[in-house]
PDB file of N, CA and C in Angstrom:
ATOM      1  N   UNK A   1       0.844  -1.177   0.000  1.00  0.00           N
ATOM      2  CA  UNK A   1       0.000   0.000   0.000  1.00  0.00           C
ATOM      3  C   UNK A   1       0.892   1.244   0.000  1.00  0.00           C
ATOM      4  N   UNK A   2       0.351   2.256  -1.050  1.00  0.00           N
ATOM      5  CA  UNK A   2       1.538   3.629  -1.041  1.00  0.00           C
ATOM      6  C   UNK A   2       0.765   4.065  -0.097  1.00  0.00           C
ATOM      7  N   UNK A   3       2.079   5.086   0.575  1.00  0.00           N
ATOM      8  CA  UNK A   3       2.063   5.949   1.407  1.00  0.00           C
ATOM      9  C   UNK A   3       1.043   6.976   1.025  1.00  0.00           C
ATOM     10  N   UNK A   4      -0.180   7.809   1.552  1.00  0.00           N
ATOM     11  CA  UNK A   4      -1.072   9.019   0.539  1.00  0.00           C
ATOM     12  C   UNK A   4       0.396  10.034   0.754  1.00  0.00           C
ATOM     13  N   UNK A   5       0.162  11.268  -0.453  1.00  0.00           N
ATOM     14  CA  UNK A   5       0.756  12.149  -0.097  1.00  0.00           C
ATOM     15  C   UNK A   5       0.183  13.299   0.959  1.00  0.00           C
ATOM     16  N   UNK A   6       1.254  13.683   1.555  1.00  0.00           N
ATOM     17  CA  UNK A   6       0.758  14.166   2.945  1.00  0.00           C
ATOM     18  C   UNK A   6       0.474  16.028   2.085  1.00  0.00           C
ATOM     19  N   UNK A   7      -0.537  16.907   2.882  1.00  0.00           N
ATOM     20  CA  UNK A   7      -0.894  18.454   2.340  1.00  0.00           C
ATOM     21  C   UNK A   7      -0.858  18.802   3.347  1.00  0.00           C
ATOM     22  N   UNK A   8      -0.309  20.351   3.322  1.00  0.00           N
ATOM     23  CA  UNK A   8      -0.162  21.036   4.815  1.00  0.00           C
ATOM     24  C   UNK A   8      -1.058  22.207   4.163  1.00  0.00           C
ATOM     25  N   UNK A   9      -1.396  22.436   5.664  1.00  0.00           N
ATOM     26  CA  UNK A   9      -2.291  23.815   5.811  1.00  0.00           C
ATOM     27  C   UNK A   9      -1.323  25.127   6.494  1.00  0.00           C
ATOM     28  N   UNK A  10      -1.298  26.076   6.110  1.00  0.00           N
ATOM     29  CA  UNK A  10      -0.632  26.991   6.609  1.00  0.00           C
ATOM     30  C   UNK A  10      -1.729  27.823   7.433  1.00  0.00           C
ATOM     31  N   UNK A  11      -1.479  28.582   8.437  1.00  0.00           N
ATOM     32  CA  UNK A  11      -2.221  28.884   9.523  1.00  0.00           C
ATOM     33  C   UNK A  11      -1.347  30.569   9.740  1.00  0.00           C
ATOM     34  N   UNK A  12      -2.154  31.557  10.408  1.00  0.00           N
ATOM     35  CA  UNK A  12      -1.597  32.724  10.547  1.00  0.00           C
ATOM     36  C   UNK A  12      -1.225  32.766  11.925  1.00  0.00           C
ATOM     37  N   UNK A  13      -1.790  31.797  12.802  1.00  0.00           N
ATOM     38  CA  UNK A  13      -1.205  31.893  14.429  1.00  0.00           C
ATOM     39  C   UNK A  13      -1.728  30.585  15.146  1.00  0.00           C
ATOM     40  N   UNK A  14      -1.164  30.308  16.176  1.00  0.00           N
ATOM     41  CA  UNK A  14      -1.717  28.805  16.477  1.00  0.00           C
ATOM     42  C   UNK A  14      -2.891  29.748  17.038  1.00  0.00           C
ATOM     43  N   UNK A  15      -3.444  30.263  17.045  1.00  0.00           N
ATOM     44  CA  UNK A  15      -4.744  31.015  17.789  1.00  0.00           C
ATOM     45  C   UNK A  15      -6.484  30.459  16.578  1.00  0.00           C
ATOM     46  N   UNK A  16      -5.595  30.125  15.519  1.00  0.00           N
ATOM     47  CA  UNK A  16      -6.215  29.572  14.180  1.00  0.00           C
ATOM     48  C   UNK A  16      -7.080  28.371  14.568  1.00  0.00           C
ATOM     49  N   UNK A  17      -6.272  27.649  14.901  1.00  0.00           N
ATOM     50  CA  UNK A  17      -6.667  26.282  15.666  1.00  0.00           C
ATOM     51  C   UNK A  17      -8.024  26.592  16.434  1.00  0.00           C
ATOM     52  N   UNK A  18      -8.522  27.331  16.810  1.00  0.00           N
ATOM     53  CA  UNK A  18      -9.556  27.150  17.819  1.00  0.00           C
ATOM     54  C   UNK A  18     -10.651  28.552  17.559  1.00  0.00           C
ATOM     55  N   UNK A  19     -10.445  28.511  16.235  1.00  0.00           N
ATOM     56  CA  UNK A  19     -11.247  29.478  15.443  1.00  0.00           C
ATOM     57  C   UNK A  19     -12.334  29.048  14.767  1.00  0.00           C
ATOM     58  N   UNK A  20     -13.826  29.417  14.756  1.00  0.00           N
ATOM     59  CA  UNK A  20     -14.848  28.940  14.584  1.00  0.00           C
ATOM     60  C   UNK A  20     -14.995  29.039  12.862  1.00  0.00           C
ATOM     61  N   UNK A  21     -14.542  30.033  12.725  1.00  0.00           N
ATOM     62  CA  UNK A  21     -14.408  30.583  11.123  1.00  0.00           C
ATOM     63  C   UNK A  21     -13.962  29.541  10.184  1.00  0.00           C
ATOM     64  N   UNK A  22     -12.749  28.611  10.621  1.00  0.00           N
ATOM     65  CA  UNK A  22     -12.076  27.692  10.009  1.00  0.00           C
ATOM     66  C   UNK A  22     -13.129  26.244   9.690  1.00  0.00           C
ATOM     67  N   UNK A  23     -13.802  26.722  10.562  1.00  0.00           N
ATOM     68  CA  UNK A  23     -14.561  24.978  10.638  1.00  0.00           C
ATOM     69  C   UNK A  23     -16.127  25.394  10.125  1.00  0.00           C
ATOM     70  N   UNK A  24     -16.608  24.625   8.958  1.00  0.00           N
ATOM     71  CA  UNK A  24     -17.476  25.033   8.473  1.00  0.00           C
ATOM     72  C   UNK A  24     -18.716  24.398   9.735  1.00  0.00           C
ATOM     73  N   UNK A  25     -19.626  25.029   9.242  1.00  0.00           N
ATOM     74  CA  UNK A  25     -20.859  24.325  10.397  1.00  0.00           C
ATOM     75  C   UNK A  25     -20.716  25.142  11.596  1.00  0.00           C
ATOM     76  N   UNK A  26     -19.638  25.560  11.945  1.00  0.00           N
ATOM     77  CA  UNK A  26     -19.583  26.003  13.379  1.00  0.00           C
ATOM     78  C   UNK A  26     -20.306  27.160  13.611  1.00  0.00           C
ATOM     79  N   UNK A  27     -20.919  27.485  14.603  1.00  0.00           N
ATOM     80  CA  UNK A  27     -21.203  29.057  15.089  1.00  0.00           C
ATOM     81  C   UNK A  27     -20.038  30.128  15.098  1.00  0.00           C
ATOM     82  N   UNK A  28     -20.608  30.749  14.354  1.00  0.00           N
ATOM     83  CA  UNK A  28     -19.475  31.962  14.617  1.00  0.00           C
ATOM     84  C   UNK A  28     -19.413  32.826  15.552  1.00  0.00           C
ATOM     85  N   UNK A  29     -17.914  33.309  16.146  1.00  0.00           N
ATOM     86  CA  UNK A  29     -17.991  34.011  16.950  1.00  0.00           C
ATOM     87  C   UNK A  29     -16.930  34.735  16.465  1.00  0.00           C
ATOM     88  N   UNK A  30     -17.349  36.053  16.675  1.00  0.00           N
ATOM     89  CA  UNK A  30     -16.469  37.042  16.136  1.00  0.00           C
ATOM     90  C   UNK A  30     -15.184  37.249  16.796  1.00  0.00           C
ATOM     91  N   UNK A  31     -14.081  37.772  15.911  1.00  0.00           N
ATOM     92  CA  UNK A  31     -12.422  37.583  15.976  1.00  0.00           C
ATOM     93  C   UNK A  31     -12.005  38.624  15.376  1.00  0.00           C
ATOM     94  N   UNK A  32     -11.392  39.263  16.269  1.00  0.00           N
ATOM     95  CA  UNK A  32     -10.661  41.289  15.366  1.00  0.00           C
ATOM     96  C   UNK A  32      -9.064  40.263  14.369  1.00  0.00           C
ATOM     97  N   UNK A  33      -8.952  38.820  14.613  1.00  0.00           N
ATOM     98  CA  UNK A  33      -7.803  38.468  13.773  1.00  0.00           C
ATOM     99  C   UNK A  33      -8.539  38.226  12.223  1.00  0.00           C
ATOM    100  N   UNK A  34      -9.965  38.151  11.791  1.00  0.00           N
ATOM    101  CA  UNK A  34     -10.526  37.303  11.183  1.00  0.00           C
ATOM    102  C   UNK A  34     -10.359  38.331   9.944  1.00  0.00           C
ATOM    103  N   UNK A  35     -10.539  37.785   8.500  1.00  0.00           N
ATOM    104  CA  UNK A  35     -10.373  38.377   7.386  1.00  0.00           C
ATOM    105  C   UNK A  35     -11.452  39.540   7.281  1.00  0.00           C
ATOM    106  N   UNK A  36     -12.397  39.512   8.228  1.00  0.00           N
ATOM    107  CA  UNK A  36     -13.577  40.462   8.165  1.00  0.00           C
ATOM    108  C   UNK A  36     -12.967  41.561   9.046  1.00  0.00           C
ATOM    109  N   UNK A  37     -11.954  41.514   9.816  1.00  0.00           N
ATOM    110  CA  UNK A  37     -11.769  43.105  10.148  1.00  0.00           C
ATOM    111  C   UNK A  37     -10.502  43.083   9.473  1.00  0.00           C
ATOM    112  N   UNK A  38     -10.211  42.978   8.141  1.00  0.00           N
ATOM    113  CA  UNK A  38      -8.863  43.277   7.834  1.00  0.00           C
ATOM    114  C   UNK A  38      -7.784  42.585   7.484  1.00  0.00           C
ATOM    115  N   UNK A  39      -7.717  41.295   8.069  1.00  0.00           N
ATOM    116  CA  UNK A  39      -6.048  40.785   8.185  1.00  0.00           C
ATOM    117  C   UNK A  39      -6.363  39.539   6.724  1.00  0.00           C
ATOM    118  N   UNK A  40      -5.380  40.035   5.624  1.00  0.00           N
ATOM    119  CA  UNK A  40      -5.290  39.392   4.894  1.00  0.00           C
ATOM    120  C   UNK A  40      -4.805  38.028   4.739  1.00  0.00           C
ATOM    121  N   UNK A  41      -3.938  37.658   6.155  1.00  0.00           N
ATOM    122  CA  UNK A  41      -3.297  36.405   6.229  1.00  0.00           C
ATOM    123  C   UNK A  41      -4.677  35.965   6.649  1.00  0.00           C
ATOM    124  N   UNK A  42      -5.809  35.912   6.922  1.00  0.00           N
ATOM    125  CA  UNK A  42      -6.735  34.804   7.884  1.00  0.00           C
ATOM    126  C   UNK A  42      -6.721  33.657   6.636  1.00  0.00           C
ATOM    127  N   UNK A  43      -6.168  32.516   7.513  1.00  0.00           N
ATOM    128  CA  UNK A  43      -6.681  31.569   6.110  1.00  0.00           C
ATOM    129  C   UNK A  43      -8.280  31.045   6.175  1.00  0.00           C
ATOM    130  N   UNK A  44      -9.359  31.253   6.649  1.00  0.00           N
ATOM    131  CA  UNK A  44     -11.051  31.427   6.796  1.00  0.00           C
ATOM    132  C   UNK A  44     -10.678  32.004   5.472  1.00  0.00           C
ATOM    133  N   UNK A  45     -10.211  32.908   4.676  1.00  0.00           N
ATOM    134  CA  UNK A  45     -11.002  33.554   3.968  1.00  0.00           C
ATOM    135  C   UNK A  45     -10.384  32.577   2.459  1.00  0.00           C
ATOM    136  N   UNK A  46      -9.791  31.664   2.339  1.00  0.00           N
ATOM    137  CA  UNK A  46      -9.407  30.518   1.406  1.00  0.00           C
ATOM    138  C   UNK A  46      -9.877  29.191   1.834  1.00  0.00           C
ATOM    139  N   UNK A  47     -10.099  28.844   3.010  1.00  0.00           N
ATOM    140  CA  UNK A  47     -10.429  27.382   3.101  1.00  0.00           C
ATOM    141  C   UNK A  47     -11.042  27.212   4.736  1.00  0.00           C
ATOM    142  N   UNK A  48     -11.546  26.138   4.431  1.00  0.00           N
ATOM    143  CA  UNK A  48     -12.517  25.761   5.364  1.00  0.00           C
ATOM    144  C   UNK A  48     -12.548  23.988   5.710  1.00  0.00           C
ATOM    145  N   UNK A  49     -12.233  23.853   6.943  1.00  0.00           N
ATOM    146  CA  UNK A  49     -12.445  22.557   7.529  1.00  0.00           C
ATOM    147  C   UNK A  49     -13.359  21.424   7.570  1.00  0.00           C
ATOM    148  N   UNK A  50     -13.760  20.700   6.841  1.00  0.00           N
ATOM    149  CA  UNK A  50     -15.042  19.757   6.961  1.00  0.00           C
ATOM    150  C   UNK A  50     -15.073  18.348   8.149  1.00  0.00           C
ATOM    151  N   UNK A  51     -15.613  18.279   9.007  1.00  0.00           N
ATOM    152  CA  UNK A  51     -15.661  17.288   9.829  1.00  0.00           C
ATOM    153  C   UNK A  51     -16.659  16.121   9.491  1.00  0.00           C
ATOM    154  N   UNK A  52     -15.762  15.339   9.112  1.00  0.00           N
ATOM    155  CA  UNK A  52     -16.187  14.165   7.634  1.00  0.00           C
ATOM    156  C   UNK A  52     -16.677  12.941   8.248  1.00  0.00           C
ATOM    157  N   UNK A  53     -16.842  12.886   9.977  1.00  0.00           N
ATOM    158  CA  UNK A  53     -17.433  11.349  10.612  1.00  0.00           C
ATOM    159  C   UNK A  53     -18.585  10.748  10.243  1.00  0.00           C
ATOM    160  N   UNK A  54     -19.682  12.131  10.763  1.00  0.00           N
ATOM    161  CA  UNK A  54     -21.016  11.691  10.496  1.00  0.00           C
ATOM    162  C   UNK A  54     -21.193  11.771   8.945  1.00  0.00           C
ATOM    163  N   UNK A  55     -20.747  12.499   8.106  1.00  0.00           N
ATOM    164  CA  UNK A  55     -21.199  12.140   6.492  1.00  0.00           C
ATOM    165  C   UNK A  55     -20.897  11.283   6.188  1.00  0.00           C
ATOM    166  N   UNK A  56     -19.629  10.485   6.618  1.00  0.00           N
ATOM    167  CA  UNK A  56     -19.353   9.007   6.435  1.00  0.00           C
ATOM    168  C   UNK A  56     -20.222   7.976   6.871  1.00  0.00           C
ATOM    169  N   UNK A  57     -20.598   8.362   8.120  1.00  0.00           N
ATOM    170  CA  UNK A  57     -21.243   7.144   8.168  1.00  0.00           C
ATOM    171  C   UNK A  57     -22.793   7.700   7.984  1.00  0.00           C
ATOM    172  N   UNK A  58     -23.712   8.645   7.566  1.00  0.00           N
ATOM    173  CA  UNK A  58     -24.869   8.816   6.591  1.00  0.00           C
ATOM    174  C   UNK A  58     -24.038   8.088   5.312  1.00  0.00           C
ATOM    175  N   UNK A  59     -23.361   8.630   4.367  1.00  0.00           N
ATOM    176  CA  UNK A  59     -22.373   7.626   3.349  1.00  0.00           C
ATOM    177  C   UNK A  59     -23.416   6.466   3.389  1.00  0.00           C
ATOM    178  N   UNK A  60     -22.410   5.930   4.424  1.00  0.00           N
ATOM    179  CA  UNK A  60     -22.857   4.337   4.573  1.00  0.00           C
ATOM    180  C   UNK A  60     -24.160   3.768   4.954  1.00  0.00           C
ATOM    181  N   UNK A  61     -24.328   4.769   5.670  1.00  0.00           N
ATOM    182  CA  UNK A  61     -26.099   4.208   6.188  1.00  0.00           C
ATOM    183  C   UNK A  61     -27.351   4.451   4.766  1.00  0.00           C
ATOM    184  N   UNK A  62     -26.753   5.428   3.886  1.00  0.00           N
ATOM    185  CA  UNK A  62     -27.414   5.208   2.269  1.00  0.00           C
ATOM    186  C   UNK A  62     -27.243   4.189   1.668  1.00  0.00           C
ATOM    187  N   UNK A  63     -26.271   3.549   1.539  1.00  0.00           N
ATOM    188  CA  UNK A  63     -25.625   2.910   0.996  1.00  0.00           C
ATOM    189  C   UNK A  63     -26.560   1.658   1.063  1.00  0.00           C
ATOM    190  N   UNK A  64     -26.349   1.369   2.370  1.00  0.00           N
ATOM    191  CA  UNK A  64     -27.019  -0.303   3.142  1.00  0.00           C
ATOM    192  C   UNK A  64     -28.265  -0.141   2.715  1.00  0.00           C
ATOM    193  N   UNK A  65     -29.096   1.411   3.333  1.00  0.00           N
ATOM    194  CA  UNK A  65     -30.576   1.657   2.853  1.00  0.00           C
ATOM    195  C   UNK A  65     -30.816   1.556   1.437  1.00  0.00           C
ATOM    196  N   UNK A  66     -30.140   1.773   0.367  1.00  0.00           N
ATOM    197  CA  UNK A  66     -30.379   1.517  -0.822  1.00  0.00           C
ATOM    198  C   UNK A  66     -30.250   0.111  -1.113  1.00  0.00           C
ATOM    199  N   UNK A  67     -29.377  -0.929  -0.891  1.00  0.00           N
ATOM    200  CA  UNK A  67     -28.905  -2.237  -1.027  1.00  0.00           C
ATOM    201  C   UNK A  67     -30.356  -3.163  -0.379  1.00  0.00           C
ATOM    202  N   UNK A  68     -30.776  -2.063   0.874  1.00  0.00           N
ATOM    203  CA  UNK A  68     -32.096  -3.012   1.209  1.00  0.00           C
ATOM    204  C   UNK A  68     -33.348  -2.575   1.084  1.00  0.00           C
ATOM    205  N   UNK A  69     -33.130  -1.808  -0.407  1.00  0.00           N
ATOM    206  CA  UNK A  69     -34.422  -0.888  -1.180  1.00  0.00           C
ATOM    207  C   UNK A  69     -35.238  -0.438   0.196  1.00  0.00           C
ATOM    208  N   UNK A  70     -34.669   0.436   1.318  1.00  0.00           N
ATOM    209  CA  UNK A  70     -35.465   0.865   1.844  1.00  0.00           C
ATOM    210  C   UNK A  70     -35.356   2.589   1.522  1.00  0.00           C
ATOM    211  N   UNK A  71     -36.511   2.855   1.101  1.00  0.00           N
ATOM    212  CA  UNK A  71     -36.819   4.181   0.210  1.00  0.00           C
ATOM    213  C   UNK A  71     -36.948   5.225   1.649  1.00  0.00           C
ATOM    214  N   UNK A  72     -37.640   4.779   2.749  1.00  0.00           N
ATOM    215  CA  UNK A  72     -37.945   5.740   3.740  1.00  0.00           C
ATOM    216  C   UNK A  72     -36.659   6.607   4.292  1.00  0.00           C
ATOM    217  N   UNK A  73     -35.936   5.462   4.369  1.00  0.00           N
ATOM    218  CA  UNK A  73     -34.362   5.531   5.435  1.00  0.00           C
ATOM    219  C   UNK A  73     -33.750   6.182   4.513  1.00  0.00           C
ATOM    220  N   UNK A  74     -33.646   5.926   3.359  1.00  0.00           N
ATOM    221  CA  UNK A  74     -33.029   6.587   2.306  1.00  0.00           C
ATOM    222  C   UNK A  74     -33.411   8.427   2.152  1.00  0.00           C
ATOM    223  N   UNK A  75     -34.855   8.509   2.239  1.00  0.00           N
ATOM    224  CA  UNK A  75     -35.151   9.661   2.193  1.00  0.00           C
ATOM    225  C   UNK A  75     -34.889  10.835   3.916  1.00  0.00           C
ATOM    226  N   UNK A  76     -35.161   9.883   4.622  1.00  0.00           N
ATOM    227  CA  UNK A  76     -34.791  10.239   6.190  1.00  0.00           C
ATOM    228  C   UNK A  76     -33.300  10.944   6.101  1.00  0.00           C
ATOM    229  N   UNK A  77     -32.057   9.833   5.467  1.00  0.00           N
ATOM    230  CA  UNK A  77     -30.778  10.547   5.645  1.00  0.00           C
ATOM    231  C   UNK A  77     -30.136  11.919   4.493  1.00  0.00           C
ATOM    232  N   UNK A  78     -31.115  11.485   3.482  1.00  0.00           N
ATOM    233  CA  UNK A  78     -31.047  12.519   2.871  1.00  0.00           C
ATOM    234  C   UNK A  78     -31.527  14.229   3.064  1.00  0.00           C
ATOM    235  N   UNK A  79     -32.643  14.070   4.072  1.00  0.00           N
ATOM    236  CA  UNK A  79     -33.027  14.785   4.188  1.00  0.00           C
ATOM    237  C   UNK A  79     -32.150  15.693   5.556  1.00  0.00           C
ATOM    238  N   UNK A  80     -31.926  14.836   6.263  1.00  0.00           N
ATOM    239  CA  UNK A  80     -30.422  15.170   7.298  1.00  0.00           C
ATOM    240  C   UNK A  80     -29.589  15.708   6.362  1.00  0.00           C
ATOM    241  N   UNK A  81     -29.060  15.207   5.898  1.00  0.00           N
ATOM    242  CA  UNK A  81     -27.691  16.100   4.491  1.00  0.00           C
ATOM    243  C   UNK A  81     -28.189  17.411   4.140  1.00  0.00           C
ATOM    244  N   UNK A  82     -29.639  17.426   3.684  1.00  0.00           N
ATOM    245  CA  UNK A  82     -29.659  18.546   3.079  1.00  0.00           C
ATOM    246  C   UNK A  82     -30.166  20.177   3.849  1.00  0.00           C
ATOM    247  N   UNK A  83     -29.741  19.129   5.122  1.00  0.00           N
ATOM    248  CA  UNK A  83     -29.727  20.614   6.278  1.00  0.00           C
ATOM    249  C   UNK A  83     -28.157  21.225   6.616  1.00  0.00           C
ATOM    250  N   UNK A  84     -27.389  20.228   5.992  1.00  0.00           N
ATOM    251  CA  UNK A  84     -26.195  20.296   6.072  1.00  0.00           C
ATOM    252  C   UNK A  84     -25.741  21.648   5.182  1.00  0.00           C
ATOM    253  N   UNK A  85     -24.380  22.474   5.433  1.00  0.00           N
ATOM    254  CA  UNK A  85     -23.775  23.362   4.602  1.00  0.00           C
ATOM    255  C   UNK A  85     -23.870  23.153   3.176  1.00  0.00           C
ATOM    256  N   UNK A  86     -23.516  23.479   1.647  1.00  0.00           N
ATOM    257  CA  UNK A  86     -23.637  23.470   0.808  1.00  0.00           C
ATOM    258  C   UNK A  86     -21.960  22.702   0.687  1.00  0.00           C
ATOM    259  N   UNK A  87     -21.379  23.005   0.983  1.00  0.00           N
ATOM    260  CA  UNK A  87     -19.937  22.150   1.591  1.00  0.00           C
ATOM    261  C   UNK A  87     -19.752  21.009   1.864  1.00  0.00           C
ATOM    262  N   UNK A  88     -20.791  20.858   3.315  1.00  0.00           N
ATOM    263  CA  UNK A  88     -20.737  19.634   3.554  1.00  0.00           C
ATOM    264  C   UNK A  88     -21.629  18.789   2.487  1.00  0.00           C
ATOM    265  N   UNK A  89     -22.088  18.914   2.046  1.00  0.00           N
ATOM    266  CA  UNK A  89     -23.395  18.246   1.188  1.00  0.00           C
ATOM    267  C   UNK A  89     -22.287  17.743  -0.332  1.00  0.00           C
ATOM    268  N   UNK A  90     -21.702  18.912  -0.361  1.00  0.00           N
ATOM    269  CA  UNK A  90     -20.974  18.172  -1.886  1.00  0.00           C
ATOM    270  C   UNK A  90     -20.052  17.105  -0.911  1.00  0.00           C
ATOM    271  N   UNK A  91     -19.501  17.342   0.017  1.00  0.00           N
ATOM    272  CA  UNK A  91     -18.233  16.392   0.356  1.00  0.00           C
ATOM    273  C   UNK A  91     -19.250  15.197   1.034  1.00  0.00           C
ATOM    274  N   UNK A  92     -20.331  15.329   1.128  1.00  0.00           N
ATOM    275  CA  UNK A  92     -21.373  13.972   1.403  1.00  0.00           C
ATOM    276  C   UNK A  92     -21.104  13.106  -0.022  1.00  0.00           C
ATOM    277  N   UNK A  93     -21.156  13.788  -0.834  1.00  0.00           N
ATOM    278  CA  UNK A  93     -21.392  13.127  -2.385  1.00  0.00           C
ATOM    279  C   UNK A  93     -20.521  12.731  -2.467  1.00  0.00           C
ATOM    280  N   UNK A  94     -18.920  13.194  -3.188  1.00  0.00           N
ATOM    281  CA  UNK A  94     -17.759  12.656  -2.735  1.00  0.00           C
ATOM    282  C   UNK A  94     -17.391  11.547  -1.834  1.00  0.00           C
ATOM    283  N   UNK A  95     -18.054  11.376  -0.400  1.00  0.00           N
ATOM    284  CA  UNK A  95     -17.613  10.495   0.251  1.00  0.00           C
ATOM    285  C   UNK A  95     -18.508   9.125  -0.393  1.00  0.00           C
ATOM    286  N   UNK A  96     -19.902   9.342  -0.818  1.00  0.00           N
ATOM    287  CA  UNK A  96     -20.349   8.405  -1.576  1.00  0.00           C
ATOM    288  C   UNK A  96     -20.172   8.111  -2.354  1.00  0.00           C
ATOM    289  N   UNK A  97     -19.545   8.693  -2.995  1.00  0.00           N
ATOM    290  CA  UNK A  97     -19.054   8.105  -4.298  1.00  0.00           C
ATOM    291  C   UNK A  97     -17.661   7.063  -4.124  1.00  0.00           C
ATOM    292  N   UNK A  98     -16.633   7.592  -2.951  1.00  0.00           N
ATOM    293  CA  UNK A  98     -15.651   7.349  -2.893  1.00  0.00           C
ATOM    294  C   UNK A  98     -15.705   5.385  -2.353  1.00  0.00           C
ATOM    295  N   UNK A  99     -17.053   5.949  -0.996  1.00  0.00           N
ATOM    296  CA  UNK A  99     -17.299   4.732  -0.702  1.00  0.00           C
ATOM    297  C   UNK A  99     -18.176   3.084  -1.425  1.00  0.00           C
ATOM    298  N   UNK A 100     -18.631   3.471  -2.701  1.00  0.00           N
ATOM    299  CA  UNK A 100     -19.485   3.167  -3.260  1.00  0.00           C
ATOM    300  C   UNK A 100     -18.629   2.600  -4.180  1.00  0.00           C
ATOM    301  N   UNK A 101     -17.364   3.344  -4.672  1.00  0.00           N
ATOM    302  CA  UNK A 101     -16.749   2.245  -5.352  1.00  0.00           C
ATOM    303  C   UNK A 101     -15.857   1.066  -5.074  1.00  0.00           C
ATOM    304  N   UNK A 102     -15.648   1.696  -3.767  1.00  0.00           N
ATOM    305  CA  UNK A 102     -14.639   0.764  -2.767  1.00  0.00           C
ATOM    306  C   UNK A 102     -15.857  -0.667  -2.818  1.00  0.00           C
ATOM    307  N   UNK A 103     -16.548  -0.692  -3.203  1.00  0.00           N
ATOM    308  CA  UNK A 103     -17.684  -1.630  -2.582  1.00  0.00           C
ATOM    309  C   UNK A 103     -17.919  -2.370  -3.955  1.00  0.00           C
ATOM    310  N   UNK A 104     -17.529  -1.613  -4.967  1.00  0.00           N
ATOM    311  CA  UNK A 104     -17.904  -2.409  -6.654  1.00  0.00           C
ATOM    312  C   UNK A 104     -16.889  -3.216  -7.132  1.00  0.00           C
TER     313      UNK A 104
END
């Protein structure tokens, strides 16, 4: 098995780390470091964090629900997703897709 190649994130202060801005979904709470008062380094204003557990396993819980033509469950988790960010919702798709072929 290859090694994946590893991607770094560059950050303007470890203060980044525990910034609501970075992480999509999160509540925001306002920050005088944040690209909205100014500071061109904020990386919020290029990229955004997705926390990929639960879409994985909705992913999978479609997956099974489709395999056991159950249409309800199917529509139930979908309908969870689509309360989700516009973000998270494409990287829902992605992960289904990703997982869906692992499975063909």
């Amino acid at each position: 098995m290859q090694k994946p190649k590893k991607e770094y994130l560059s950050l303007y202060s470890k203060d980044c780390l525990s910034c609501h801005l970075l992480i999509d979904g999160m509540p925001v709470k306002p920050r005088r470091c944040s690209y909205e008062h100014g500071n061109k380094s904020c990386p919020a204003s290029e990229v955004a964090i997705i926390i990929t557990g639960r879409l994985r396993a909705r992913a999978t819980a479609l997956l099974q629900a489709r395999a056991n033509q159950n249409a309800a469950e199917e529509a139930r988790i979908l309908q969870a997703v689509s309360k989700e960010s516009e973000a998270a919702q494409k990287t829902f798709y992605q992960l289904l897709d990703r997982i869906s072929s692992k499975n063909s």
